[in-house]
N, C-alpha and C. Protein backbone atom coordinates (compact mmCIF):
# COMPACT_ATOMS: atom_id res chain seq x y z
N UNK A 1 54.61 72.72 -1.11
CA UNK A 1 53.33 72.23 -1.58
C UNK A 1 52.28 72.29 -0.47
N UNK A 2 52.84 71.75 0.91
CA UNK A 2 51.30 71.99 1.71
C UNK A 2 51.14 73.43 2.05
N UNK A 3 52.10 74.42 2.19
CA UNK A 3 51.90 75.64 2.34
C UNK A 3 50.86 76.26 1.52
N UNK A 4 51.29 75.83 -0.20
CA UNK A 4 50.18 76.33 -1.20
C UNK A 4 48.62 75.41 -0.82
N UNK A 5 48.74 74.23 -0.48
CA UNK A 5 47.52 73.84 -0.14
C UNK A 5 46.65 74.29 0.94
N UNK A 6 47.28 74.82 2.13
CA UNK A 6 46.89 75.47 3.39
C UNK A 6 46.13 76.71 2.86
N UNK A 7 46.94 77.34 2.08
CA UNK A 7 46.48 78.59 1.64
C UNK A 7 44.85 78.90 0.76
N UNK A 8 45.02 77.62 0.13
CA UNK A 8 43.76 77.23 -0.67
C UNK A 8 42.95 75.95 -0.09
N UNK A 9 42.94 76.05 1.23
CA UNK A 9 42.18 74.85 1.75
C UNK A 9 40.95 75.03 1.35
N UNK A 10 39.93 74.23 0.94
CA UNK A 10 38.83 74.11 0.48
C UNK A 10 38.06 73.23 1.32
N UNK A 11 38.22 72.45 2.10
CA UNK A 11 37.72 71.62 3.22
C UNK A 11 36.46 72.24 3.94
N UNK A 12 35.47 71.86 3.81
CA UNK A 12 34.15 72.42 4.23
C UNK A 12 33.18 73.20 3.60
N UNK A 13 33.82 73.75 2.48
CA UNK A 13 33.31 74.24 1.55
C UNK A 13 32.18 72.95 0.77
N UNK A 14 31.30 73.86 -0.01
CA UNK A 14 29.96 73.51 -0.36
C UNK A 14 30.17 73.90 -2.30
N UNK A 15 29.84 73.00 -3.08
CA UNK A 15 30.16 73.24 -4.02
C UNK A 15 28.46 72.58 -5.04
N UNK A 16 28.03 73.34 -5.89
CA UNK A 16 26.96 72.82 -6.52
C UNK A 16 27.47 72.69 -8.21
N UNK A 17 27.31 71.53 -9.14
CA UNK A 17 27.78 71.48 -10.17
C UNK A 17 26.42 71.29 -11.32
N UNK A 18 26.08 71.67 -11.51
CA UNK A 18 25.32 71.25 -13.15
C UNK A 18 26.12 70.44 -14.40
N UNK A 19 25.16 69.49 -14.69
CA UNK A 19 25.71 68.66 -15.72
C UNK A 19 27.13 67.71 -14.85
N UNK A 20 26.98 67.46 -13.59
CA UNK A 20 27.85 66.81 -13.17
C UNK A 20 27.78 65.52 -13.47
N UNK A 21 27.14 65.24 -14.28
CA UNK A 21 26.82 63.54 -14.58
C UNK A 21 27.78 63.81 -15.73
N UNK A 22 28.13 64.78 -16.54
CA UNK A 22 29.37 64.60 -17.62
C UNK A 22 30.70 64.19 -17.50
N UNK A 23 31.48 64.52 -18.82
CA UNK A 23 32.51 64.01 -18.41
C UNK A 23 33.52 65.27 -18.27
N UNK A 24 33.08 66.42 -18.25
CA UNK A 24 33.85 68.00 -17.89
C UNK A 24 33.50 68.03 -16.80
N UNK A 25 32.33 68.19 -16.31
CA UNK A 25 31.71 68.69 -14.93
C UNK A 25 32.04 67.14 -13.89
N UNK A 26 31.64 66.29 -14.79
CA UNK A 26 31.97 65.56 -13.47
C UNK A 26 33.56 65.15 -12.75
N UNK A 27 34.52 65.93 -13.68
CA UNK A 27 36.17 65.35 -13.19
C UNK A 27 35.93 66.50 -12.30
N UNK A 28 34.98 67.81 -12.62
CA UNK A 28 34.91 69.09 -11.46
C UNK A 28 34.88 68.56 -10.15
N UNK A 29 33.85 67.63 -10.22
CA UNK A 29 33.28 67.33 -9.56
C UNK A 29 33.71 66.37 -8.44
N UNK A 30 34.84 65.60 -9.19
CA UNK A 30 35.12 64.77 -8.10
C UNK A 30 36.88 65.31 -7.41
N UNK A 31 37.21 65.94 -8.54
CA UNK A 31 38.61 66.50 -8.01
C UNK A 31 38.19 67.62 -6.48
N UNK A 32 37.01 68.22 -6.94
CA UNK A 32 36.62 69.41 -5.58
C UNK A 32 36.10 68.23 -4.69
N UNK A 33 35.61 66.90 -4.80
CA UNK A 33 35.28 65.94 -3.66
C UNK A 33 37.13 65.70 -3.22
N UNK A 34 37.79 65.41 -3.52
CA UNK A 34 39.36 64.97 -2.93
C UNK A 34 39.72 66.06 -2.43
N UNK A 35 38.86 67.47 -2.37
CA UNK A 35 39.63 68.29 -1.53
C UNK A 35 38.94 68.44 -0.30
N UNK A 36 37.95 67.72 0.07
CA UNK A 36 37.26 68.01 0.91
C UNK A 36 35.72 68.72 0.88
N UNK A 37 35.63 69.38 -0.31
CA UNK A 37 34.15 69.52 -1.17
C UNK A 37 33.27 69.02 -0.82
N UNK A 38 32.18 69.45 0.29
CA UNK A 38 30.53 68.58 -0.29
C UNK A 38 30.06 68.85 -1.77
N UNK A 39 29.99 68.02 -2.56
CA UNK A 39 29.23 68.42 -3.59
C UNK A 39 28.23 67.88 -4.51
N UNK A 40 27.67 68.64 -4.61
CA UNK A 40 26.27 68.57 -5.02
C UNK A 40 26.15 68.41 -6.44
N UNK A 41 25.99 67.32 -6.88
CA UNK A 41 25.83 66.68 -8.39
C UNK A 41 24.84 66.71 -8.88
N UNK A 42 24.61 67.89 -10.14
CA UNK A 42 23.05 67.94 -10.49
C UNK A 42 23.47 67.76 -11.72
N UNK A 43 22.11 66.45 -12.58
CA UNK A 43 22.20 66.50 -13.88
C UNK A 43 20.94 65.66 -13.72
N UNK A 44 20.29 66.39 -15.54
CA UNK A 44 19.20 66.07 -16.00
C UNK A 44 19.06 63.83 -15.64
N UNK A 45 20.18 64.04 -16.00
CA UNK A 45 20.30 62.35 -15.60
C UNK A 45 20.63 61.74 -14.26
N UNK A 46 19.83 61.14 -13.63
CA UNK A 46 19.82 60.51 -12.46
C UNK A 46 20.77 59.68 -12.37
N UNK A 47 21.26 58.99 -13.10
CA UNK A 47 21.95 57.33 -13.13
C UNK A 47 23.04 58.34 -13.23
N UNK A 48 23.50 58.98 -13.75
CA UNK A 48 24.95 59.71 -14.16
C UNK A 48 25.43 60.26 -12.83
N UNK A 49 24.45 61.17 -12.60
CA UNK A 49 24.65 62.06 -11.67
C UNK A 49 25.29 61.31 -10.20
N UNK A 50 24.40 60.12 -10.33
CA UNK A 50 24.37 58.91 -9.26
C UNK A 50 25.69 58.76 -8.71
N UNK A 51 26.20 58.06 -10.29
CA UNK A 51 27.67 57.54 -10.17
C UNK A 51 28.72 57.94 -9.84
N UNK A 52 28.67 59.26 -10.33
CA UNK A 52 29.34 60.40 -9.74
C UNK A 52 29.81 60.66 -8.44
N UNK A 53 28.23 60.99 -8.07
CA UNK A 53 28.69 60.99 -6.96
C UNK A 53 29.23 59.44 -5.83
N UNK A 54 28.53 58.85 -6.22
CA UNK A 54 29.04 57.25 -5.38
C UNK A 54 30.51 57.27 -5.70
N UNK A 55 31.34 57.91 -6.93
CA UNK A 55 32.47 57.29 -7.24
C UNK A 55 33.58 58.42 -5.91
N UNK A 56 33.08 60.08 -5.85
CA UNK A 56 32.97 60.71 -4.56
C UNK A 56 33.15 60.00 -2.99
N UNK A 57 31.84 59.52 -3.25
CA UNK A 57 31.89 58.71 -1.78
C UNK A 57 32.52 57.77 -1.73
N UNK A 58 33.47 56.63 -2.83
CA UNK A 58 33.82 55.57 -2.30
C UNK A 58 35.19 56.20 -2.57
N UNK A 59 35.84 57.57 -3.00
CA UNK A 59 36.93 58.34 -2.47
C UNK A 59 36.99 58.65 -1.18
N UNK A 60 36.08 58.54 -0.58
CA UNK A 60 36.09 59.29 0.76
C UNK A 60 35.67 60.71 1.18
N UNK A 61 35.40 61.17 -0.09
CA UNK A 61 34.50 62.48 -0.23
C UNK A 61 32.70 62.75 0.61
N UNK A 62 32.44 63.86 0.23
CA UNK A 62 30.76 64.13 0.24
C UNK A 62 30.34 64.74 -0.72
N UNK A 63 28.80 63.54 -1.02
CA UNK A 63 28.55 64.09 -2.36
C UNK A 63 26.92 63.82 -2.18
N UNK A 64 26.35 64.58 -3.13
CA UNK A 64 25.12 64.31 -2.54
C UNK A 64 24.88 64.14 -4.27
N UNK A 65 23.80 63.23 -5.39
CA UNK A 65 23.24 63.42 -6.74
C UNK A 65 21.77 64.13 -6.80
N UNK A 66 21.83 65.10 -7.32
CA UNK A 66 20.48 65.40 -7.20
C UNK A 66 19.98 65.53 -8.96
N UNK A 67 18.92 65.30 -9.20
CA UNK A 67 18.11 65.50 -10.53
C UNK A 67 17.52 66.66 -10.49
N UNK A 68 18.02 67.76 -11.77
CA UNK A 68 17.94 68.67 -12.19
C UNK A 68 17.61 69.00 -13.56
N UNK A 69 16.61 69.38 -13.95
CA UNK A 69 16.30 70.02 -15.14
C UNK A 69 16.72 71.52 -15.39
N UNK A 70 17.72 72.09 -15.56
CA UNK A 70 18.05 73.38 -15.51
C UNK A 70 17.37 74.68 -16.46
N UNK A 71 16.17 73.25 -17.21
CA UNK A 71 15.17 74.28 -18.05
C UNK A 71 13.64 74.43 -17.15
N UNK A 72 13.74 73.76 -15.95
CA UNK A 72 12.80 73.63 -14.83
C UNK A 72 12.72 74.61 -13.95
N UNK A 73 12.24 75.67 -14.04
CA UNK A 73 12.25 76.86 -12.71
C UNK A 73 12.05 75.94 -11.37
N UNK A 74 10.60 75.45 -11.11
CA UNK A 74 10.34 74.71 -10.22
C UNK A 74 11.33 73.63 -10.25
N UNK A 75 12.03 73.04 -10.43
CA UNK A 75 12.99 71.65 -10.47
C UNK A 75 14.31 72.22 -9.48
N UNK A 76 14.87 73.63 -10.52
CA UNK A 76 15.72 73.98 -9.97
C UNK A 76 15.85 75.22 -8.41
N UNK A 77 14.76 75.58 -8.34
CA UNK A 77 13.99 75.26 -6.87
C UNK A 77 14.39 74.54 -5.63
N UNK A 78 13.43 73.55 -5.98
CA UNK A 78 13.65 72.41 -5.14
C UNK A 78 15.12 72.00 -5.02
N UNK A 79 15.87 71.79 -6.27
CA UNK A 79 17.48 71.19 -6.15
C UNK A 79 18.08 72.51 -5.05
N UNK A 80 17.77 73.79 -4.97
CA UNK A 80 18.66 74.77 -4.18
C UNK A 80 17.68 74.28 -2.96
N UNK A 81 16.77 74.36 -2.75
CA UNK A 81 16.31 73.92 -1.09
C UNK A 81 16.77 72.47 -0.46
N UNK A 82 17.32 71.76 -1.87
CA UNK A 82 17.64 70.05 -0.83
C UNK A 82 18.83 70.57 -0.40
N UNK A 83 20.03 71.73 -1.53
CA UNK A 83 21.22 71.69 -1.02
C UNK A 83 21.11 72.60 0.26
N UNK A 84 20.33 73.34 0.36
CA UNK A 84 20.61 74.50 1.77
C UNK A 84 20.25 73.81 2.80
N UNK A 85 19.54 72.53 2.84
CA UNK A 85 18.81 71.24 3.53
C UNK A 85 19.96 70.65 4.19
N UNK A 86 20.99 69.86 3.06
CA UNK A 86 21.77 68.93 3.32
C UNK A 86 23.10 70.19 4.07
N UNK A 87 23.75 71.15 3.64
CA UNK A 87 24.81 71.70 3.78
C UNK A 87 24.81 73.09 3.75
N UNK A 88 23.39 73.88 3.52
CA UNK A 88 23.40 75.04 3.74
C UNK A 88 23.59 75.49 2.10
N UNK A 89 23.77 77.26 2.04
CA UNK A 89 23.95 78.09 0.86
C UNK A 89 25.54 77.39 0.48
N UNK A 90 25.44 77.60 -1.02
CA UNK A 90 26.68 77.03 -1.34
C UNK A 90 27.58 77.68 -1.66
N UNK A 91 28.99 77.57 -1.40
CA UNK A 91 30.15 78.70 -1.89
C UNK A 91 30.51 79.08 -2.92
N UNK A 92 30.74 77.64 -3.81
CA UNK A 92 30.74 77.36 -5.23
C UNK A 92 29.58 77.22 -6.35
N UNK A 93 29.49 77.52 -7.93
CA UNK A 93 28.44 77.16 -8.47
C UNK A 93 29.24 77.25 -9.61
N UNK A 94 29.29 75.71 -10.16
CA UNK A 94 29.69 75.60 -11.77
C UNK A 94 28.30 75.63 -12.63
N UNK A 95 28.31 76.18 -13.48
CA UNK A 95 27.09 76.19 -14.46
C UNK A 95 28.33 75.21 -15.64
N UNK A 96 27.10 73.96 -15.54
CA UNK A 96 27.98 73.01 -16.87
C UNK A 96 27.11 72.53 -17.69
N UNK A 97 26.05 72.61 -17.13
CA UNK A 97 24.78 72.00 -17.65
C UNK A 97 24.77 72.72 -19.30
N UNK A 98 25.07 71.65 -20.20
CA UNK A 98 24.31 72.55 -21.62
C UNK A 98 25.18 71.26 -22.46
N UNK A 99 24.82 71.82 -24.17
CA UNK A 99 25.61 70.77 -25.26
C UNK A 99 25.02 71.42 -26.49
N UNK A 100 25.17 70.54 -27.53
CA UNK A 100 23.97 70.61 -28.67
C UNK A 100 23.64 69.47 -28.99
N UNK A 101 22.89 69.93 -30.09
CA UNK A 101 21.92 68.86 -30.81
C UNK A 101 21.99 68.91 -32.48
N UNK A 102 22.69 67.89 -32.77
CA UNK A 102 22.72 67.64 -34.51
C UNK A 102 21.15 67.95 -35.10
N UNK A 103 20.16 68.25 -34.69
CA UNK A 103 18.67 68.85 -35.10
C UNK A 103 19.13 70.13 -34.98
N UNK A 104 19.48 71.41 -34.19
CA UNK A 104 19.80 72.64 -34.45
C UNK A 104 20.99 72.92 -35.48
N UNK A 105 21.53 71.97 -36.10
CA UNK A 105 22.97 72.43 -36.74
C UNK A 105 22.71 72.14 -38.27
N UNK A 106 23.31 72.36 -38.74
CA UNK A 106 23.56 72.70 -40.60
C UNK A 106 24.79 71.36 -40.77
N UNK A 107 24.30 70.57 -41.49
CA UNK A 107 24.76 69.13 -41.85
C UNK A 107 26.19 69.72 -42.41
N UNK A 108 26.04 70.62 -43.25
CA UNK A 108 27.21 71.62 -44.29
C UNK A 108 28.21 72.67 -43.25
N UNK A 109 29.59 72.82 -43.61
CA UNK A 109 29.96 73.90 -43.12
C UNK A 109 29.68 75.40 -43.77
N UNK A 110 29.54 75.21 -45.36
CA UNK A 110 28.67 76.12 -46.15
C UNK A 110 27.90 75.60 -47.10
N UNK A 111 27.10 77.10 -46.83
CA UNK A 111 25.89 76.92 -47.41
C UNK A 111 25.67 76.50 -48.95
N UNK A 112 25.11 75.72 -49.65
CA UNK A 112 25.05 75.32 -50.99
C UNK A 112 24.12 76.60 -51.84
N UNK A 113 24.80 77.26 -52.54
CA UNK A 113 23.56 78.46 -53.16
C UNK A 113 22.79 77.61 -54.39
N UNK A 114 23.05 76.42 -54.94
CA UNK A 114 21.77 75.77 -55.61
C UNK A 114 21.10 74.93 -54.95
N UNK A 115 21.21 74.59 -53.34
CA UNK A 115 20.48 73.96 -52.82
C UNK A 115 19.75 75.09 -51.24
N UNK A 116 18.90 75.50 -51.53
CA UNK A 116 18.55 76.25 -49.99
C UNK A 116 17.73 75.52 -49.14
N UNK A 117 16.84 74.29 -49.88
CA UNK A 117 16.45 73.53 -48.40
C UNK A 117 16.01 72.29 -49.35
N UNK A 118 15.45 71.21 -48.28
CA UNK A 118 15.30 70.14 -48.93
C UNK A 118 16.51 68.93 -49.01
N UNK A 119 15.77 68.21 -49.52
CA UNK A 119 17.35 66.74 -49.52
C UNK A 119 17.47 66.08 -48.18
N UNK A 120 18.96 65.24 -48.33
CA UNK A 120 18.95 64.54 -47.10
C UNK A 120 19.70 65.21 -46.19
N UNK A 121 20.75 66.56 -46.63
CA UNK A 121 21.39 67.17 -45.80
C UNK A 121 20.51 68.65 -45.48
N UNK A 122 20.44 68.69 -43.89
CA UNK A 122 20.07 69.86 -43.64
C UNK A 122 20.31 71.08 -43.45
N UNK A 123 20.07 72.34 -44.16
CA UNK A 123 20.64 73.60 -44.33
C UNK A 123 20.13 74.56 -43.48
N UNK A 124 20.73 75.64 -43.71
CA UNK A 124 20.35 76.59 -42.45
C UNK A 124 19.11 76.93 -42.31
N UNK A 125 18.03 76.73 -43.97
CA UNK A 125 16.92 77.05 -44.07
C UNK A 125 15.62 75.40 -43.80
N UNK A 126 16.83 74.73 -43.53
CA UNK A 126 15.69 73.73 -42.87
C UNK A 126 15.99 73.49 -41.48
N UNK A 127 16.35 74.82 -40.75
CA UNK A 127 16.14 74.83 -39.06
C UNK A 127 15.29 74.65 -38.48
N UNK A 128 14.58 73.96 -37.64
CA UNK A 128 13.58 74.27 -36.73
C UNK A 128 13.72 74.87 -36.09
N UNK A 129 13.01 76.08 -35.66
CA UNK A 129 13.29 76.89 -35.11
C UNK A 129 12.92 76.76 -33.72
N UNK A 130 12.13 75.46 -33.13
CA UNK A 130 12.08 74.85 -31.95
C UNK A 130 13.58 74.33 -31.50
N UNK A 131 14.08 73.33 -32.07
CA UNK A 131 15.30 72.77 -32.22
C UNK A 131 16.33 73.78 -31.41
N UNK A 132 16.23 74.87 -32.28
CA UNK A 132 17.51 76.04 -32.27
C UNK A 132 17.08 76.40 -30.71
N UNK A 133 16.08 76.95 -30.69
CA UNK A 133 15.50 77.59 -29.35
C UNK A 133 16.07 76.69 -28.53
N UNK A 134 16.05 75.37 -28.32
CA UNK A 134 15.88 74.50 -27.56
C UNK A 134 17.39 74.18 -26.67
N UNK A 135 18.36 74.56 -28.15
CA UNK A 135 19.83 74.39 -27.49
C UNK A 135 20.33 75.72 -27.22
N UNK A 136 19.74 76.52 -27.63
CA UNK A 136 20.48 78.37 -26.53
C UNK A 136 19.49 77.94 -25.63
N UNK A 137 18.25 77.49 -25.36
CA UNK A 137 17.71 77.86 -24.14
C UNK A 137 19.06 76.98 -22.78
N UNK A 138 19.04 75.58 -23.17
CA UNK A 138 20.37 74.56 -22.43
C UNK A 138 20.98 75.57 -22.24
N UNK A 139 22.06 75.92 -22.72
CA UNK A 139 23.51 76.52 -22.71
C UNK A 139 23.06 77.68 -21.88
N UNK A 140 22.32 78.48 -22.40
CA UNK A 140 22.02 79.90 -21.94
C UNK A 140 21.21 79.93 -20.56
N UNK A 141 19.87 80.05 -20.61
CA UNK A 141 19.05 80.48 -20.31
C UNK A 141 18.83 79.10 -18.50
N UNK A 142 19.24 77.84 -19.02
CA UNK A 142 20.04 77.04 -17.72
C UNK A 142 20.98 77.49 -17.27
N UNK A 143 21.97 78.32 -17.83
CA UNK A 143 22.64 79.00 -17.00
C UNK A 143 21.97 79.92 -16.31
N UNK A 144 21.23 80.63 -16.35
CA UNK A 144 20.38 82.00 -15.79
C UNK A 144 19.69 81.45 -14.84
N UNK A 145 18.95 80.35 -15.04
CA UNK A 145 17.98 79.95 -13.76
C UNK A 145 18.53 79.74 -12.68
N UNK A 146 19.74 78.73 -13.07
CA UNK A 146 20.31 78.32 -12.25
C UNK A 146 21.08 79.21 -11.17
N UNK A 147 21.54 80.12 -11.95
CA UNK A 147 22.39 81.09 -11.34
C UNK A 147 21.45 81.60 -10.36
N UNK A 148 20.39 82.37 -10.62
CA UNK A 148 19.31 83.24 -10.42
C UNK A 148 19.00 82.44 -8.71
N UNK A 149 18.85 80.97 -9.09
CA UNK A 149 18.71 80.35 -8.05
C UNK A 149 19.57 80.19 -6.50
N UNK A 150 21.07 79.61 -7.10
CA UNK A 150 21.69 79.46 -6.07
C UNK A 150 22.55 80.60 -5.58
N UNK A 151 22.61 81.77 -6.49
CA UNK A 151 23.34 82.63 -5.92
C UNK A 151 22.90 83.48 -5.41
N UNK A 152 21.15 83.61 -4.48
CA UNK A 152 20.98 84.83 -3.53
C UNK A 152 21.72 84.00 -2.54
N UNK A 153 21.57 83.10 -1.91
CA UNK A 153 22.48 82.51 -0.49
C UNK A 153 23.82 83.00 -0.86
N UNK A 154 24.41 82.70 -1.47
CA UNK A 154 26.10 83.60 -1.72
C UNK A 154 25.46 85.18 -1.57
N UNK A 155 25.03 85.82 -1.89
CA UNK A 155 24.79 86.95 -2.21
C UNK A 155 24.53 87.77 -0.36
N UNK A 156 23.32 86.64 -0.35
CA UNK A 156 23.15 87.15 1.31
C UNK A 156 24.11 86.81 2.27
N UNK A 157 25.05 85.93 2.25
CA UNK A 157 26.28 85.81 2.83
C UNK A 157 27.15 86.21 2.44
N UNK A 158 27.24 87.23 1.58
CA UNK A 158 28.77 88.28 1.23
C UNK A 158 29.63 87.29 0.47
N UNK A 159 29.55 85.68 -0.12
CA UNK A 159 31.02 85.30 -0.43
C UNK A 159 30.72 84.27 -1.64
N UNK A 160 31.20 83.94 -2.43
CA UNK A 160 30.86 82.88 -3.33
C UNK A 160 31.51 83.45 -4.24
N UNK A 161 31.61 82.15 -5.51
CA UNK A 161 32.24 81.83 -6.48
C UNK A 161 31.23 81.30 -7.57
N UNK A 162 31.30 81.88 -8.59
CA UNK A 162 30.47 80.94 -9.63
C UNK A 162 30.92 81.13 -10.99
N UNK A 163 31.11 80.15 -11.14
CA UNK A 163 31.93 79.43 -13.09
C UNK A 163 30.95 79.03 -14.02
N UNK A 164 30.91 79.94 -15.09
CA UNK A 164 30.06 79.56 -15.97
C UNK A 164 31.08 78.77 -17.33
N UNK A 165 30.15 77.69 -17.62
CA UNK A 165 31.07 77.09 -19.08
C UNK A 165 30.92 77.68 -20.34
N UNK A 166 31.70 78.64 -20.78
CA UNK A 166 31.63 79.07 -22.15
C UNK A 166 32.48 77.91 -22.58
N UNK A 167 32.96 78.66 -24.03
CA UNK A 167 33.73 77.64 -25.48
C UNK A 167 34.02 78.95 -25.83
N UNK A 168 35.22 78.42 -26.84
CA UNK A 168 35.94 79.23 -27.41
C UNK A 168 35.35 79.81 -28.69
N UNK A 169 33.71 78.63 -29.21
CA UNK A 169 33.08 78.94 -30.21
C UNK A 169 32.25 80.46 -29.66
N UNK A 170 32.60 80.71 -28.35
CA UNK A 170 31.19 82.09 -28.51
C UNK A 170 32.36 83.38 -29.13
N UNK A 171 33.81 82.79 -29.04
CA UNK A 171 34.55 83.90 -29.96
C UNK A 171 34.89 83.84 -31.37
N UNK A 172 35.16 82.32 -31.77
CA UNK A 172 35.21 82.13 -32.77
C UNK A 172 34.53 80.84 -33.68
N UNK A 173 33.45 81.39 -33.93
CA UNK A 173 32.45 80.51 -33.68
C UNK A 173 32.76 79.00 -34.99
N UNK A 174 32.25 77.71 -34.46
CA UNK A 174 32.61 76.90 -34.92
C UNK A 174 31.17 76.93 -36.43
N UNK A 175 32.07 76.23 -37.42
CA UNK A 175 30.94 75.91 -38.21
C UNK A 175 29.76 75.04 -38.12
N UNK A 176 28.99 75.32 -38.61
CA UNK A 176 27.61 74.25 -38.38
C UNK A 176 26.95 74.51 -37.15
N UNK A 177 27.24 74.91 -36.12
CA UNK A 177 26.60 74.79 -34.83
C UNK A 177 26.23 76.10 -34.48
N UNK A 178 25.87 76.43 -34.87
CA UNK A 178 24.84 78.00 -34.92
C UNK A 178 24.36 78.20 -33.68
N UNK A 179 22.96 77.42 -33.23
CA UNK A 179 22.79 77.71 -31.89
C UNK A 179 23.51 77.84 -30.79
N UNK A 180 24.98 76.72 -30.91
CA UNK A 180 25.36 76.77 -29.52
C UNK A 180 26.29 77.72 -29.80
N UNK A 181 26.81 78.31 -31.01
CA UNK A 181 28.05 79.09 -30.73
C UNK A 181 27.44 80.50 -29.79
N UNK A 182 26.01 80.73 -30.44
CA UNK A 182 25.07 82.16 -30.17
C UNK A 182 25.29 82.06 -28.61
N UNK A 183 24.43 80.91 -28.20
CA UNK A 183 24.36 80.32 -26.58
C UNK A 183 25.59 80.88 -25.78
N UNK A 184 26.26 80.37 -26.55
CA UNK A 184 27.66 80.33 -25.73
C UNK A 184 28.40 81.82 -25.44
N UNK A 185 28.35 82.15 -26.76
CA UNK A 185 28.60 84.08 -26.63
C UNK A 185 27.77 84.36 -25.65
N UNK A 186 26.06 84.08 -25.61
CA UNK A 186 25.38 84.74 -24.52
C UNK A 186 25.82 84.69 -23.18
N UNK A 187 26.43 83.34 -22.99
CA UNK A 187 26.84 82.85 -21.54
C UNK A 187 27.65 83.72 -21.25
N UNK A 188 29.18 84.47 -22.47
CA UNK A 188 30.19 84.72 -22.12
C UNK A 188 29.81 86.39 -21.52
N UNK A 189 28.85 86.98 -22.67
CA UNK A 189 28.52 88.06 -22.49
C UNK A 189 27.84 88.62 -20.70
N UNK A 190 26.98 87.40 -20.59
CA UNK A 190 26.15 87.24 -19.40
C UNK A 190 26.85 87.59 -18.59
N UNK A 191 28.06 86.32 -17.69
CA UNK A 191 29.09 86.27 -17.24
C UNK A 191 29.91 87.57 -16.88
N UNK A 192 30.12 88.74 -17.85
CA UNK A 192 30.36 90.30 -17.88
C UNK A 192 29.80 90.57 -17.27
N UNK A 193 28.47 90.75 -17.80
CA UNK A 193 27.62 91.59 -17.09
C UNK A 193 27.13 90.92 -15.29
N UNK A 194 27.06 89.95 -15.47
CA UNK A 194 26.92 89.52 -13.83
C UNK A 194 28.41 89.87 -12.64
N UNK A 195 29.61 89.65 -13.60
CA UNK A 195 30.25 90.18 -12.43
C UNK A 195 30.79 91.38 -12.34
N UNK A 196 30.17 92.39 -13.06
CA UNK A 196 30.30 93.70 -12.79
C UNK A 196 28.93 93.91 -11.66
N UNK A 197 27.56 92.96 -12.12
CA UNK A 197 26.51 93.57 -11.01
C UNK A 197 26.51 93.11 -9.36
N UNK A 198 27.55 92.18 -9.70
CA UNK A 198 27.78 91.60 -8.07
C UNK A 198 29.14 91.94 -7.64
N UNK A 199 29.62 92.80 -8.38
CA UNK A 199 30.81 93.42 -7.90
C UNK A 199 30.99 93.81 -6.36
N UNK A 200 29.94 94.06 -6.17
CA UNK A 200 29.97 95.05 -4.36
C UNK A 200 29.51 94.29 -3.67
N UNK A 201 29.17 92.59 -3.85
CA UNK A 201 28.10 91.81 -2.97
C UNK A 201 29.53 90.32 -2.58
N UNK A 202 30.60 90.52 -2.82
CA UNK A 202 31.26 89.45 -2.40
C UNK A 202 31.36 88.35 -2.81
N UNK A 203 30.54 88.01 -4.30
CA UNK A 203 30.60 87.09 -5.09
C UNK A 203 31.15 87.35 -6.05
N UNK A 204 32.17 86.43 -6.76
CA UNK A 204 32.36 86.97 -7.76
C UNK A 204 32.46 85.98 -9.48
N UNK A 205 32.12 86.14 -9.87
CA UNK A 205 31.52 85.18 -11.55
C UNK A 205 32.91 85.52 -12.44
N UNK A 206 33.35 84.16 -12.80
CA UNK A 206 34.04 84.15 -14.66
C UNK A 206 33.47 82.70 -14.69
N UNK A 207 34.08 82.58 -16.14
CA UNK A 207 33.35 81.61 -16.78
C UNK A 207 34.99 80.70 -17.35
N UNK A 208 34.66 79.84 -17.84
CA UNK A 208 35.52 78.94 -18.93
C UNK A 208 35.15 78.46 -19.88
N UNK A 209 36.11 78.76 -21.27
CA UNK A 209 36.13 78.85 -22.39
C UNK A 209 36.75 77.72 -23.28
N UNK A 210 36.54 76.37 -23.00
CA UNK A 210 37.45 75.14 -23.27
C UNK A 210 37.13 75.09 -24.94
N UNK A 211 38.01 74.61 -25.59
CA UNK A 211 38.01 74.51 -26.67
C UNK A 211 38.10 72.57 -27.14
N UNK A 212 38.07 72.30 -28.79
CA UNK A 212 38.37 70.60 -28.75
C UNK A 212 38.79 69.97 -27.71
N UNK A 213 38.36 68.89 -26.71
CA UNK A 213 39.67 68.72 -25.82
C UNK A 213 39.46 66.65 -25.76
């Protein structure tokens, strides 16, 4: 066992998490603090993110909480300049940040053909199409900024790691949740295509695909 741990020492390593105020990202979050992990706890929520990390530090870890809007160009900015501040470019980058929203989803698993909109249950034709936008932009498009952000420092230092959170809905997509299953395919698709383009730069991208858990 310490042989396999030697081998995978992680001790000094720099780790940045999105959505670490959850309850996926943040067990990331504190299991990579017990290995020696600085890490960097970003979520839209301050108080979450907080705890997180304090629960880090009173392990004996390093953790720093930072507030992140991952739909914030400028937000997520600033969050990559506090971390290159506190600990430099980071090695690690979980993209966790995302969810849905019962406003983008279809109340029904199918569609009613004598009812197409209207009533108290909402159908595919009473989407907002703000709504929908709103949860691929989370899932998706927070993944992209984010990425976009912290991974030139990996990039210009030849080495890094970065995990994007798919679901098993971007393969088989769950009922009712339309936007995020789309989102989620995008992430998975993304994910492809990013680590074929950083193939030659020493970073290298997959994602995870968790299903009910």
């Amino acid at each position: 066992m310490n042989e396999f741990l030697e081998r995978f020492d992680l001790k000094g390593k720099v780790a940045v998490i999105t959505g670490g105020g959850g309850a996926l990202c943040g067990a990331m979050a504190h299991a990579l603090g017990q290995l020696g992990v600085s890490v960097a706890v970003l979520d839209i929520a301050l108080d979450k993110a907080q705890a997180r990390a304090d629960s880090i530090l009173e392990a004996g870890g390093t953790a720093a909480a930072i507030r992140c809007d991952v739909l914030d160009a400028a937000e997520v900015k600033q969050s990559c300049d506090t971390v290159s501040r506190l600990w430099g470019p980071p090695h690690f980058l979980v993209n966790g940040a995302g969810g849905n929203d019962p406003r983008a989803s279809t109340a029904a698993e199918f569609q009613d053909p004598a009812r197409l909109s209207g009533g108290a249950e909402q159908t595919f034709f009473d989407l907002d199409p703000a709504e929908f936008h709103q949860v691929f932009d989370l899932n998706f498009f927070g993944t992209f900024l984010v990425t976009q952000a912290f991974s030139r420092g990996m990039v210009a230092k030849g080495r890094g790691s970065i995990v994007n959170i798919s679901s098993m809905s971007a393969f088989r997509p769950l009922t009712k949740v339309g936007a995020y299953s789309a989102a989620k395919a995008a992430v998975s698709n993304f994910t492809q295509w990013l680590a074929v383009h950083f193939s030659r730069t020493g970073v290298r991208v997959n994602a995870l695909a968790p299903a009910s858990f």
